[in-house]
C-alpha atoms as a PDB file:
ATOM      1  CA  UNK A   1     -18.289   5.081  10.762  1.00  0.00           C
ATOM      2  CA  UNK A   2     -16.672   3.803   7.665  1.00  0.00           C
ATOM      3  CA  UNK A   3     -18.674   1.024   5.444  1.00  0.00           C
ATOM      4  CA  UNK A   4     -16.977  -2.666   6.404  1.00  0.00           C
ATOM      5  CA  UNK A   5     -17.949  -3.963   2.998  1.00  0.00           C
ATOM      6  CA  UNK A   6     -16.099  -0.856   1.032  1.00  0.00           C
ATOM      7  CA  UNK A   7     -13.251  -2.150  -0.110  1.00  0.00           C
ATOM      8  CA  UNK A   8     -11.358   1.539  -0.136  1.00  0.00           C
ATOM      9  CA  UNK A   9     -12.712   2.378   3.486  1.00  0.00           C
ATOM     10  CA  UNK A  10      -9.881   2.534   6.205  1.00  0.00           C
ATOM     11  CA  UNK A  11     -11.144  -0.623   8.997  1.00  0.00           C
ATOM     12  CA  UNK A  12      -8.262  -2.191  10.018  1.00  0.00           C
ATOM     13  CA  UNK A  13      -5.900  -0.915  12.574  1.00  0.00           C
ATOM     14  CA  UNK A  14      -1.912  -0.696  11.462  1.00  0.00           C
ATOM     15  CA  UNK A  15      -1.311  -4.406  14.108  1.00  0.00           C
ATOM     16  CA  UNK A  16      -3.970  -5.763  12.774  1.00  0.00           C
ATOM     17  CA  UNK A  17      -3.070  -4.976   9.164  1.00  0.00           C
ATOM     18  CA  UNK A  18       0.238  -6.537  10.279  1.00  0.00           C
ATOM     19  CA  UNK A  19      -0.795  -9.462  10.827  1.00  0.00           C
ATOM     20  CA  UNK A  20      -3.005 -10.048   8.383  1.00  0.00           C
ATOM     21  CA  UNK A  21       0.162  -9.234   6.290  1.00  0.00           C
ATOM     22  CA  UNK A  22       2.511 -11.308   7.885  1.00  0.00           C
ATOM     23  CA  UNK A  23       5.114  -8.172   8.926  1.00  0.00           C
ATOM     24  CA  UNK A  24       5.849  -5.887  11.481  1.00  0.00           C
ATOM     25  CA  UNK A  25       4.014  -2.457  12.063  1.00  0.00           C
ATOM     26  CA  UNK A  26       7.736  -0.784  11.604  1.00  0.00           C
ATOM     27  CA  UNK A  27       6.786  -2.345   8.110  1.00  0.00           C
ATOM     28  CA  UNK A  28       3.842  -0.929   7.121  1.00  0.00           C
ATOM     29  CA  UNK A  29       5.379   2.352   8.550  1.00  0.00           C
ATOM     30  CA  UNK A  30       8.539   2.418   6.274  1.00  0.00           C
ATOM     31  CA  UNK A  31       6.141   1.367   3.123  1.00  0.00           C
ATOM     32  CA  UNK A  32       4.029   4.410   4.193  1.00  0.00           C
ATOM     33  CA  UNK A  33       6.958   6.803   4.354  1.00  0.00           C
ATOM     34  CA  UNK A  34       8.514   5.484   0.663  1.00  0.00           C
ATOM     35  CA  UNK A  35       4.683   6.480  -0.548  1.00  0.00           C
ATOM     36  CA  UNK A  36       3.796   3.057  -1.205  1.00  0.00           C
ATOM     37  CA  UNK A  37       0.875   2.876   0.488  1.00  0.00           C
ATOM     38  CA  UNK A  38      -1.125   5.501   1.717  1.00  0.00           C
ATOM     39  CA  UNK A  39      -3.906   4.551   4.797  1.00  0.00           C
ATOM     40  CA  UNK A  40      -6.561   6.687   6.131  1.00  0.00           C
ATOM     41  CA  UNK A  41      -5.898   8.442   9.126  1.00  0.00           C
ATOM     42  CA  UNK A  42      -8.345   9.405  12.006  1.00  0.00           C
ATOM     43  CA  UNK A  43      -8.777  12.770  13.313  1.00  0.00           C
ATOM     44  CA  UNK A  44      -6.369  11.286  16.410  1.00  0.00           C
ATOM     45  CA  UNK A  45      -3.728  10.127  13.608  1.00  0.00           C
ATOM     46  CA  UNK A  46      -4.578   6.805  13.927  1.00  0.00           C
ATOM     47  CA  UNK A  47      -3.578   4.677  10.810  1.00  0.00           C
ATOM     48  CA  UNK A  48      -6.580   2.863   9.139  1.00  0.00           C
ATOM     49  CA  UNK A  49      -5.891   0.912   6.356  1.00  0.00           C
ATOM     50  CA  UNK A  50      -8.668  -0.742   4.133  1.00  0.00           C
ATOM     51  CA  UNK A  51      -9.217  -3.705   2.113  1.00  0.00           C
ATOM     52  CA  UNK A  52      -7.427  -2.565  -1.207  1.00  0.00           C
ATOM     53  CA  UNK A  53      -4.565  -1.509   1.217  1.00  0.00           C
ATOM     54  CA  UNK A  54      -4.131  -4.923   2.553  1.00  0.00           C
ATOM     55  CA  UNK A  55      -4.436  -6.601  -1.574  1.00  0.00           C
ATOM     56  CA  UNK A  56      -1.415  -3.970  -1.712  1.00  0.00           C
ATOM     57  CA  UNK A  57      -0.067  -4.849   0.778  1.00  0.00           C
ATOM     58  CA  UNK A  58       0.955  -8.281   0.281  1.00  0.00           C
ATOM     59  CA  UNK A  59       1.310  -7.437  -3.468  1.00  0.00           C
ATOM     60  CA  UNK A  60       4.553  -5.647  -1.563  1.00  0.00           C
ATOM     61  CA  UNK A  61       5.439  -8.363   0.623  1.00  0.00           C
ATOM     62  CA  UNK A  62       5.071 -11.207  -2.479  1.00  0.00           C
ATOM     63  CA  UNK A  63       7.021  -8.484  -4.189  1.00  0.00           C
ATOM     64  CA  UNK A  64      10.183  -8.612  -1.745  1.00  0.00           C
ATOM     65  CA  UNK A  65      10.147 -12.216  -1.414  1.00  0.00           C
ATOM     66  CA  UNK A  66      11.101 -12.156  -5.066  1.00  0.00           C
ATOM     67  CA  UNK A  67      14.025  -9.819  -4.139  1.00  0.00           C
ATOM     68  CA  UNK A  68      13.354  -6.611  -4.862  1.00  0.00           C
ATOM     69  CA  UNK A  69      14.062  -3.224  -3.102  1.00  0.00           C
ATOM     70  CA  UNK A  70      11.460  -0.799  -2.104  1.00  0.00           C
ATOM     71  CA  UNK A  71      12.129   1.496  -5.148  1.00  0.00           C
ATOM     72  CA  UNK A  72      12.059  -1.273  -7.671  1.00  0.00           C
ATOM     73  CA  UNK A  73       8.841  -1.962  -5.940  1.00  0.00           C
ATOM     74  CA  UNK A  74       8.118   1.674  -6.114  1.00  0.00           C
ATOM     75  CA  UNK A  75       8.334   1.081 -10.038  1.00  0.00           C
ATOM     76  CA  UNK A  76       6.418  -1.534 -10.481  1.00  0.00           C
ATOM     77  CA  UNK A  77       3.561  -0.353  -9.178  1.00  0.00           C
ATOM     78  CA  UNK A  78       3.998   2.845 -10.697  1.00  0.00           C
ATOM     79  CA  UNK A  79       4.144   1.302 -13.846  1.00  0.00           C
ATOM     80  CA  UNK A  80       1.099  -1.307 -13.595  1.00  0.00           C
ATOM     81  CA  UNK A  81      -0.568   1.991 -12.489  1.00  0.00           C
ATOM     82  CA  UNK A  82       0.453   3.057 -15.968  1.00  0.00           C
ATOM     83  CA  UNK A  83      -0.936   0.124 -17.514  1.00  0.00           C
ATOM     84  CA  UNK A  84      -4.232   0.041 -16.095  1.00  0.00           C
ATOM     85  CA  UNK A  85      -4.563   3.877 -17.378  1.00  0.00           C
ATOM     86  CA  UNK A  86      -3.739   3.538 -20.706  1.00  0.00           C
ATOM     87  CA  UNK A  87      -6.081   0.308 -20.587  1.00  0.00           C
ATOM     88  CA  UNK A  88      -9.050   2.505 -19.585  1.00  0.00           C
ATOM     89  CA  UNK A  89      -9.193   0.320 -16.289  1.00  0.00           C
ATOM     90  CA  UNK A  90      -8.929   1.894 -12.684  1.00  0.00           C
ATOM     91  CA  UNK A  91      -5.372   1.290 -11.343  1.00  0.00           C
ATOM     92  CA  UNK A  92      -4.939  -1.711  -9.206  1.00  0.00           C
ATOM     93  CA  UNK A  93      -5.311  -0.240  -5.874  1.00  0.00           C
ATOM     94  CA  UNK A  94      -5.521   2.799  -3.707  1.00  0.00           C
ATOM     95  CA  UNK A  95      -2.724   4.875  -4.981  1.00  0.00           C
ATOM     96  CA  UNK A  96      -2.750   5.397  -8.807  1.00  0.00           C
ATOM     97  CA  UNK A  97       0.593   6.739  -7.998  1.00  0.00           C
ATOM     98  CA  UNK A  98       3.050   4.950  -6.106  1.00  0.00           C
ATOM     99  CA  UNK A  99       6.315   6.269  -4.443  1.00  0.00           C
ATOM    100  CA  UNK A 100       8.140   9.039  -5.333  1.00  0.00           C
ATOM    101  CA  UNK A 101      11.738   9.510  -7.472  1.00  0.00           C
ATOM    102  CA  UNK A 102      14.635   9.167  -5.938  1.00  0.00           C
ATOM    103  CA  UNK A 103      13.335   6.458  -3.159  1.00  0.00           C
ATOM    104  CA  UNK A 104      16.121   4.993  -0.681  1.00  0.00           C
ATOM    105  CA  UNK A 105      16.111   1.260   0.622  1.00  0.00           C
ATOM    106  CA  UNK A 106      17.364   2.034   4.310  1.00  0.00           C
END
């Protein structure tokens, strides 16, 4: 069983991840397929998404409340990513790399 108190293990289930990010679990799906976040899965292919997922979550969700698209959100993080590399620091969550080129806002 995954350590609770590590803040990269996958503990929360994709509803409850929902909710604690104030969207739907179609959500958290279509940020998963544009590569913008990237849970845990269980040998049954059951999503588990940990604390740093949920920080990046909502870093999404403040992040199209200010308008933008999945691929300019795909950018940004992508480029803070960037930042926190060249600054010697560990990236600011989970996925050093976020989304892919060429990322559509269906």
């Amino acid at each position: 069983m995954a350590d609770p108190y590590d803040p990269v293990a996958g503990v929360f289930g994709i509803s409850v991840a929902a909710d604690m990010v104030g969207t739907g679990v179609q959500n958290l799906r279509a940020y998963e397929k544009a590569g913008l976040v990237d849970p845990q899965r269980t040998p049954g292919g059951t999503r588990l998404y940990s604390v740093k997922d949920i920080e990046r979550l909502r870093q999404i969700a403040a992040l199209l409340d200010e308008g933008l698209n999945l691929a300019g959100i795909a950018m940004v993080l992508r480029l803070e990513a960037d930042n926190a590399r060249y600054a010697g620091e560990s990236p600011p969550s989970a996925i050093a790399d976020a989304g892919a080129d060429g990322i559509s806002d269906r």
